[in-house]
C-alpha atoms as a PDB file:
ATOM      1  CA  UNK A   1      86.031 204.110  54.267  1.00  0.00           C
ATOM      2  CA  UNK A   2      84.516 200.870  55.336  1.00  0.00           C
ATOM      3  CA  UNK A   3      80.988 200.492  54.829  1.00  0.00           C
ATOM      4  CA  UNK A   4      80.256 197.176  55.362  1.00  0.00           C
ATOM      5  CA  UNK A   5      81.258 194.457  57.728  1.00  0.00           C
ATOM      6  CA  UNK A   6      80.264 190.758  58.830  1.00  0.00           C
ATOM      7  CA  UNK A   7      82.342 187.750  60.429  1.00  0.00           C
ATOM      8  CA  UNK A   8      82.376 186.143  57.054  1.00  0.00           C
ATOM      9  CA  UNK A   9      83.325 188.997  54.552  1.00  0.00           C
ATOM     10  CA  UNK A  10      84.523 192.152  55.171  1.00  0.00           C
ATOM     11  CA  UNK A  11      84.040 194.618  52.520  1.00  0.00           C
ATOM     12  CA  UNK A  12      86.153 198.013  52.006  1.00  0.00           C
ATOM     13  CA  UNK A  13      85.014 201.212  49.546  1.00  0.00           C
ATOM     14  CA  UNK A  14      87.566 203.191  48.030  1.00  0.00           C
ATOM     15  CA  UNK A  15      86.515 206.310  46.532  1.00  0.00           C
ATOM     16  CA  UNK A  16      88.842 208.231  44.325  1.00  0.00           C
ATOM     17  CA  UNK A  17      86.901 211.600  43.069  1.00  0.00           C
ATOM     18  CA  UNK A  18      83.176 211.952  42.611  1.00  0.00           C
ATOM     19  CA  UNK A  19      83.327 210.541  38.750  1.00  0.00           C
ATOM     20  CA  UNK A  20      85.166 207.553  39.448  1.00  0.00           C
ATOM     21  CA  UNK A  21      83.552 204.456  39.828  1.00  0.00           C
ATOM     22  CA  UNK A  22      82.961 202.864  43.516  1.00  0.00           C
ATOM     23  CA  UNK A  23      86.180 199.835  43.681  1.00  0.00           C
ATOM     24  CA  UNK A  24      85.064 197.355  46.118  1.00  0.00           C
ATOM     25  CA  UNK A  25      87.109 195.283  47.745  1.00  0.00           C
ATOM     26  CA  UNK A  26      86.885 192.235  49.232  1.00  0.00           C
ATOM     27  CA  UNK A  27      88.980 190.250  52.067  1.00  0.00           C
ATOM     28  CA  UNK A  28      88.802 187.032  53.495  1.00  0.00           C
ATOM     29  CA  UNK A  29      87.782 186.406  56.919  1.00  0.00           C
ATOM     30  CA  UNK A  30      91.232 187.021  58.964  1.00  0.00           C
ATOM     31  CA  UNK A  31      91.227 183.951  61.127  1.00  0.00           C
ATOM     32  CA  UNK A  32      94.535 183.306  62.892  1.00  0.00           C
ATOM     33  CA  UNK A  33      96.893 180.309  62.354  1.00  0.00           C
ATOM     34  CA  UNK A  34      95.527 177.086  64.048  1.00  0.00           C
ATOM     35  CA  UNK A  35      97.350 176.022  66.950  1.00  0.00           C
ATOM     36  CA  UNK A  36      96.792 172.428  66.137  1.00  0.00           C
ATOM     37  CA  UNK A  37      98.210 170.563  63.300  1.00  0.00           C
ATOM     38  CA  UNK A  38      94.908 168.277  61.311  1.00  0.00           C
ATOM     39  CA  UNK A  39      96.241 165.239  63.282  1.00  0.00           C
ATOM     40  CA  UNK A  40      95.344 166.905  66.813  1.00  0.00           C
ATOM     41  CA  UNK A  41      98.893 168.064  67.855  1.00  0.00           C
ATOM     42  CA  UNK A  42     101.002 171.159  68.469  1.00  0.00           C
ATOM     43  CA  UNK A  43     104.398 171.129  67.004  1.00  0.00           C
ATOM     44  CA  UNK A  44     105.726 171.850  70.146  1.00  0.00           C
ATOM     45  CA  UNK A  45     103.805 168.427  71.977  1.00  0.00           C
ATOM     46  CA  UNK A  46     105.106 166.386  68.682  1.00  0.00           C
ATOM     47  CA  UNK A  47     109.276 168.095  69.903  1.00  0.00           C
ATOM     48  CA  UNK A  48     108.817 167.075  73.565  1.00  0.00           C
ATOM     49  CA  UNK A  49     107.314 163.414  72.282  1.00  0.00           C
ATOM     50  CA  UNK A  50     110.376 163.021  69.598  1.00  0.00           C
ATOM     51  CA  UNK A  51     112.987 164.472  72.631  1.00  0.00           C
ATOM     52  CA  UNK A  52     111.744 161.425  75.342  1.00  0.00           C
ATOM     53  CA  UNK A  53     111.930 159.489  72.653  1.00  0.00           C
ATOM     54  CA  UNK A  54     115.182 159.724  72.094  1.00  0.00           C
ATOM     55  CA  UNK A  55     115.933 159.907  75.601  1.00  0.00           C
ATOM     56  CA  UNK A  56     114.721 156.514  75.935  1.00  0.00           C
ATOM     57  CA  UNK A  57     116.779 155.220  72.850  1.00  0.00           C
ATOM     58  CA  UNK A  58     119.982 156.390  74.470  1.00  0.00           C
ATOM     59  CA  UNK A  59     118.873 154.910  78.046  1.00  0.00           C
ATOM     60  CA  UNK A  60     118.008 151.314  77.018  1.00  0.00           C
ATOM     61  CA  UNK A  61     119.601 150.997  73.240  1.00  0.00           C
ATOM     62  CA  UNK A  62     123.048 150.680  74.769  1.00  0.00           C
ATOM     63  CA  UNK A  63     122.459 148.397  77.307  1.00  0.00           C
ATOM     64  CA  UNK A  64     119.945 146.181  74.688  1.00  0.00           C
ATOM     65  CA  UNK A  65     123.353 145.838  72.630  1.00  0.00           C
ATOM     66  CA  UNK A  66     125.533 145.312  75.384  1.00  0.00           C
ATOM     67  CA  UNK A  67     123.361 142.770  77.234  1.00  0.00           C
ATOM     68  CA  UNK A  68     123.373 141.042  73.977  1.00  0.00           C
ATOM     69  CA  UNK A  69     126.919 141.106  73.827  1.00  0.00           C
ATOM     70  CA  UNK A  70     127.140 139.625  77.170  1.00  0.00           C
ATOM     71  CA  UNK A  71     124.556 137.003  76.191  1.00  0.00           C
ATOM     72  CA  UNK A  72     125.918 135.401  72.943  1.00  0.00           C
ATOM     73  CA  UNK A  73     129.174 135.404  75.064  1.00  0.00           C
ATOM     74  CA  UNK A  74     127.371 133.491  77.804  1.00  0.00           C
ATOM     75  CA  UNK A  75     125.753 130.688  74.920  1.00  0.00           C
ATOM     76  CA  UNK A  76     129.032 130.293  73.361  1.00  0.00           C
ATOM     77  CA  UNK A  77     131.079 129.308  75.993  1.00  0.00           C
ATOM     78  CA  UNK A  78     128.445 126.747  77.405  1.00  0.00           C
ATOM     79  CA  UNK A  79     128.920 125.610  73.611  1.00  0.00           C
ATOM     80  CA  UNK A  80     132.629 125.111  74.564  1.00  0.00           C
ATOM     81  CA  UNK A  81     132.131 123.712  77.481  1.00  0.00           C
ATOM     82  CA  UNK A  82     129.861 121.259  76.016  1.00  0.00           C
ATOM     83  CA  UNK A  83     132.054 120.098  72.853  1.00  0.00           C
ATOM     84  CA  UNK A  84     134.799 120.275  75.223  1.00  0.00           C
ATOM     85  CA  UNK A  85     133.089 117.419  77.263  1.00  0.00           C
ATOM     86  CA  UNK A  86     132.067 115.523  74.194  1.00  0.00           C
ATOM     87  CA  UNK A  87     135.540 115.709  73.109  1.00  0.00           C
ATOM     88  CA  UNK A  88     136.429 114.098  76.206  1.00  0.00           C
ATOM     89  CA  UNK A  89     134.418 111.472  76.143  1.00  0.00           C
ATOM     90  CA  UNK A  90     134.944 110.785  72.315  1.00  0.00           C
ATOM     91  CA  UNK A  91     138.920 110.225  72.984  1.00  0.00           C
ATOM     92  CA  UNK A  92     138.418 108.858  76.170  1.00  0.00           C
ATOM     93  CA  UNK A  93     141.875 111.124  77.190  1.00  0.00           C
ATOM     94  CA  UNK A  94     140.933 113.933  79.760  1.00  0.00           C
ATOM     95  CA  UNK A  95     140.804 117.200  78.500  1.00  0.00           C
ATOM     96  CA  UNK A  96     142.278 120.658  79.709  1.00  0.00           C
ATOM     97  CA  UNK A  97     140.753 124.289  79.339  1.00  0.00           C
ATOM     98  CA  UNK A  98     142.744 127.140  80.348  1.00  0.00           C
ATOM     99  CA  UNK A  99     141.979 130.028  80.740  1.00  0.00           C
ATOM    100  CA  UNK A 100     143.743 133.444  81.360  1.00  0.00           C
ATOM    101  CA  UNK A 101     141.704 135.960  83.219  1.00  0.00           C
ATOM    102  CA  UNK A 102     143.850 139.174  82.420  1.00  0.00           C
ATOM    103  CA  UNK A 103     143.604 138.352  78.513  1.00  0.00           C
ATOM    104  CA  UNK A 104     140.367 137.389  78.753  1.00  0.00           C
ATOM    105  CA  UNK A 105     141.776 134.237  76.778  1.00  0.00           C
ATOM    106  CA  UNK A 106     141.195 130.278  76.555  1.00  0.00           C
ATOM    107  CA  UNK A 107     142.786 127.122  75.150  1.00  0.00           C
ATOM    108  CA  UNK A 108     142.423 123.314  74.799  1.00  0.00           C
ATOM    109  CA  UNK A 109     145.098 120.758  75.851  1.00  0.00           C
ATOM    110  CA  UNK A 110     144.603 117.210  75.691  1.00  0.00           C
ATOM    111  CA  UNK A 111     145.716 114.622  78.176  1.00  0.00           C
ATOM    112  CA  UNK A 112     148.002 111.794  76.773  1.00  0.00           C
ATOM    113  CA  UNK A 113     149.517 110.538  80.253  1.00  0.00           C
ATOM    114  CA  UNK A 114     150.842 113.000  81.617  1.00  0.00           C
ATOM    115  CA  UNK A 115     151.521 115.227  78.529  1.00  0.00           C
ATOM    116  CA  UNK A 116     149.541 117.628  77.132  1.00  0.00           C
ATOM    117  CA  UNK A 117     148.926 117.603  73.615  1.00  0.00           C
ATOM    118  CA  UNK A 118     147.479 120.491  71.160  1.00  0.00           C
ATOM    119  CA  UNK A 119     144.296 118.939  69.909  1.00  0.00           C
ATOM    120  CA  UNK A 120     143.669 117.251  66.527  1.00  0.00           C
ATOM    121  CA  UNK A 121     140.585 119.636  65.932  1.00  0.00           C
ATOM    122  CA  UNK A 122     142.639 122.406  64.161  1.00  0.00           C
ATOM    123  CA  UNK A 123     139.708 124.392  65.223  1.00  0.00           C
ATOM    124  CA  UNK A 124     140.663 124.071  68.693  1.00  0.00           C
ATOM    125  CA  UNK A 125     144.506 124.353  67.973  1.00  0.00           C
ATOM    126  CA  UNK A 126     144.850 128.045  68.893  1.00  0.00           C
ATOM    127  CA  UNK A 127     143.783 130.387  71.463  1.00  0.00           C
ATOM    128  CA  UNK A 128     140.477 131.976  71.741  1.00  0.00           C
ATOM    129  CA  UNK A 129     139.551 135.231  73.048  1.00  0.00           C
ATOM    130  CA  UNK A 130     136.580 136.861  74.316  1.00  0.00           C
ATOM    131  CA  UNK A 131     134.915 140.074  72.415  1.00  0.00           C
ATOM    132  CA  UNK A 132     136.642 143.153  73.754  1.00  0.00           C
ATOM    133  CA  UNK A 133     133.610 144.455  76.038  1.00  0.00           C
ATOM    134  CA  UNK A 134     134.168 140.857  77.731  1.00  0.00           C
ATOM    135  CA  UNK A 135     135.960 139.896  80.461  1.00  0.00           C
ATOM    136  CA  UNK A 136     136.431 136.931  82.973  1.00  0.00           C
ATOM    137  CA  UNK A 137     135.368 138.947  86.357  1.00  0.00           C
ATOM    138  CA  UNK A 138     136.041 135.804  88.363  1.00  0.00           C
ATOM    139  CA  UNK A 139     136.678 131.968  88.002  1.00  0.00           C
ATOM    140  CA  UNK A 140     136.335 129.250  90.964  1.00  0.00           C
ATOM    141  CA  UNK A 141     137.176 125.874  89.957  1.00  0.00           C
ATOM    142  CA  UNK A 142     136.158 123.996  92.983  1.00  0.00           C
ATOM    143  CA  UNK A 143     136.931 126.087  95.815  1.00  0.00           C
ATOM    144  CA  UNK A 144     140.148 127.487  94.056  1.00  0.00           C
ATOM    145  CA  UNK A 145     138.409 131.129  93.425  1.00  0.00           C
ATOM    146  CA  UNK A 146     140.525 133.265  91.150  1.00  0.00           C
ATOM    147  CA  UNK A 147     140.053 136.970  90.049  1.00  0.00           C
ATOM    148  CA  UNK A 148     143.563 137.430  87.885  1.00  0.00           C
ATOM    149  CA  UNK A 149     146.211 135.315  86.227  1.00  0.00           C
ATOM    150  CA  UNK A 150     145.037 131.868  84.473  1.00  0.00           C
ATOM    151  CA  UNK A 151     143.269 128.860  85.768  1.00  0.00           C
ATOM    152  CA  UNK A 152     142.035 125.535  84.610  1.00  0.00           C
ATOM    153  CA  UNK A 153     139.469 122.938  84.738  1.00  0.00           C
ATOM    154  CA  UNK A 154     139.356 119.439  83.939  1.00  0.00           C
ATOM    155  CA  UNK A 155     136.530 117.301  81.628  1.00  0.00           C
ATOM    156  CA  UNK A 156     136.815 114.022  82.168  1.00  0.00           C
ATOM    157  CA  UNK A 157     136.009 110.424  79.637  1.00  0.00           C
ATOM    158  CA  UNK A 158     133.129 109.572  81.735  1.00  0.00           C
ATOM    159  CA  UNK A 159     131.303 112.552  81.140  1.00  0.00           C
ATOM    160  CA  UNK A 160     132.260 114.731  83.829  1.00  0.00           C
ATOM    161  CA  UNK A 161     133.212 117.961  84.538  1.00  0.00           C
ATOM    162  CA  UNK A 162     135.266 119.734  87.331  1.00  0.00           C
ATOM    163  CA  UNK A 163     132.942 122.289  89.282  1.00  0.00           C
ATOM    164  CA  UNK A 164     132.788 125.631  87.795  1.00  0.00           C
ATOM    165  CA  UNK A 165     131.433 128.895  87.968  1.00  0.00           C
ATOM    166  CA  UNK A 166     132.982 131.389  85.340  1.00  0.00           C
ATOM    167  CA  UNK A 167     132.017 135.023  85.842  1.00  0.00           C
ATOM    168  CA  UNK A 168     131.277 137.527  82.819  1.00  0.00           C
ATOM    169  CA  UNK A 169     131.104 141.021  82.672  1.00  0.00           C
ATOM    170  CA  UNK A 170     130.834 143.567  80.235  1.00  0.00           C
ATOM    171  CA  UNK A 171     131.935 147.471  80.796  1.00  0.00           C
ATOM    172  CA  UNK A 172     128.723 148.115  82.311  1.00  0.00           C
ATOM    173  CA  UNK A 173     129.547 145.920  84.875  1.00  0.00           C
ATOM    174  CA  UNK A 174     126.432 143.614  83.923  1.00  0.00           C
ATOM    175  CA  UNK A 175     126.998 140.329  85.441  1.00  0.00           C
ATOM    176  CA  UNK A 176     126.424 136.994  83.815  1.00  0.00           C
ATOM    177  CA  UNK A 177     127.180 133.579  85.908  1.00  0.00           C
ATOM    178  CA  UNK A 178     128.187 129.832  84.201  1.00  0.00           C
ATOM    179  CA  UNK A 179     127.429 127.390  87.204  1.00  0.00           C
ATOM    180  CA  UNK A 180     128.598 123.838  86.074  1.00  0.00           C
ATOM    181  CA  UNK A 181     127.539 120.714  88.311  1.00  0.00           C
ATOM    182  CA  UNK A 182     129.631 118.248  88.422  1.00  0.00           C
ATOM    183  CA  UNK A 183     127.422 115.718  89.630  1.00  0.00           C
ATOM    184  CA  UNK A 184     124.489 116.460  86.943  1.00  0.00           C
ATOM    185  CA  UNK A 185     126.749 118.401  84.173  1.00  0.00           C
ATOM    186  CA  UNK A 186     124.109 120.826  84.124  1.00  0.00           C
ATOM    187  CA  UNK A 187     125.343 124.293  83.113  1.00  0.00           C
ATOM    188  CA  UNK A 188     122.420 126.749  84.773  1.00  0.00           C
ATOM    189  CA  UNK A 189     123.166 130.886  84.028  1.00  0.00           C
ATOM    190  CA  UNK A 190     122.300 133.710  86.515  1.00  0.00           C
ATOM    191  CA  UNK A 191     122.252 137.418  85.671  1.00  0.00           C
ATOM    192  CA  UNK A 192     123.196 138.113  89.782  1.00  0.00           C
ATOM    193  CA  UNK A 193     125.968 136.448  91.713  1.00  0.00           C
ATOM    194  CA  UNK A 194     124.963 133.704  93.651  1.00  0.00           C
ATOM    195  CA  UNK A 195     126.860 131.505  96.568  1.00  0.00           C
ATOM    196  CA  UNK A 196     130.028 129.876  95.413  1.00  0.00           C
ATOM    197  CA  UNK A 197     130.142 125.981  95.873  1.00  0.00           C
ATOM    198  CA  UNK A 198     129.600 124.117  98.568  1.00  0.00           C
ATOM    199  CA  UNK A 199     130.501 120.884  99.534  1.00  0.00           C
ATOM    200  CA  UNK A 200     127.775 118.249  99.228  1.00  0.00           C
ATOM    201  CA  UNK A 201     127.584 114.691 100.247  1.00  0.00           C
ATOM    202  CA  UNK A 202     128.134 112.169  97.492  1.00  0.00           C
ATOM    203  CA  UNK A 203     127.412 108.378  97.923  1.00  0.00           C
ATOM    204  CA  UNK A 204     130.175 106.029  97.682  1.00  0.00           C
ATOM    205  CA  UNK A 205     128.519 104.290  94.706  1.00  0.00           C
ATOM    206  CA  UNK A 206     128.178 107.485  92.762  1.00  0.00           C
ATOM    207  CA  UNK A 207     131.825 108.615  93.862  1.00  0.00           C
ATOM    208  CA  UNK A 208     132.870 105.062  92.026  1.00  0.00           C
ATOM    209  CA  UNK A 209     131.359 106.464  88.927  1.00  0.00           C
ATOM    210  CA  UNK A 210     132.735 109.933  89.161  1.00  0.00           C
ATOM    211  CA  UNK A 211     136.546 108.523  89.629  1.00  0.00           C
ATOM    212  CA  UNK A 212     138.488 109.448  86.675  1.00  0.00           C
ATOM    213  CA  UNK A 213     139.826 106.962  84.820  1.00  0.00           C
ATOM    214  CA  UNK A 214     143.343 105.517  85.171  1.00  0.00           C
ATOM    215  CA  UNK A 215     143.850 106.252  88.939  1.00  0.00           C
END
């Protein structure tokens, strides 16, 4: 029989026979699990933050690496370009890169006349290819725009370069545009596709300068 109660202790009395002695027993206050963890939140608001969380990991952390990818891609063949030109003006022989659009490959011949030569860099003695989530999209040298098979463009002793835009794209289909001047040899990049080349007026005296040598 309970014969005493409060909302801090409730106490029970057990009574056995007449002789025994009175048991009392006594409970703790029956308070129900909290809802809340010490820090403030539910288990189930911490599951819905840690399941958008990794919704958001798969959304961007592919395309973070891929973009990446597509980026390094983009500095190192500016890099090529550049030694490429340097190398050009060093032997004062024009200087050949191929490349093949369907093997997403690239090589270096070197003018001697008209031969071409593998160069003396051993570095530069073999092909090169581009990572495998790579690819050459499209490649206008000049106004010769080509989407398949193999091109080439042309650097020159006095520092310049044929007009190029070389198109990269990874399997996501992100876009990353090379746009070579040959005027300026500026190289300038573009994540969307922009206008191909146009012809532009170029002074007499600056045509002079721009004349490869030997013709």
């Amino acid at each position: 029989m309970v014969t005493g109660h409060s909302s801090f202790v409730r106490t029970s009395e057990f009574r056995i026979s007449a002789d025994a002695p009175r048991l009392t027993v006594h409970l703790a206050p029956s308070t129900p699990y909290p809802l809340r963890s010490p820090a403030g939140f539910t288990l189930i608001e911490m599951l819905i933050v840690l399941f958008l969380l990794a919704g958001i990991l798969v959304i961007v952390l592919p395309r973070v690496i891929i973009g990446e990818d597509l980026s390094s891609t983009g500095r190192k063949f500016i890099g090529t370009l550049r030694t490429l030109q340097g190398l050009a003006a060093t032997s004062q022989k024009p200087v050949k890169l191929y490349l093949d659009l369907d093997q997403g490959t690239y090589w270096v011949k070197v003018m001697d006349g008209a031969e071409e030569k593998l160069p003396l860099d051993a570095a530069w003695r073999t092909p090169r290819s581009l990572p495998d989530a790579i690819r050459f999209s499209e490649v206008s040298v000049g106004e010769n725009k080509r989407t398949y098979g193999r091109t080439d463009l042309s650097f020159y002793p006095n520092g310049r370069i044929d007009p190029v835009m070389v198109f990269l794209t990874d399997r996501n289909n992100n876009l990353l545009v090379l746009t070579v001047d040959s005027l300026t040899g500026a190289i300038r990049t573009s994540e969307e596709r922009i206008d191909p080349f146009r012809n532009k007026p170029i002074p007499d005296r600056v045509r002079t300068l721009l004349r490869p040598t030997g013709t």
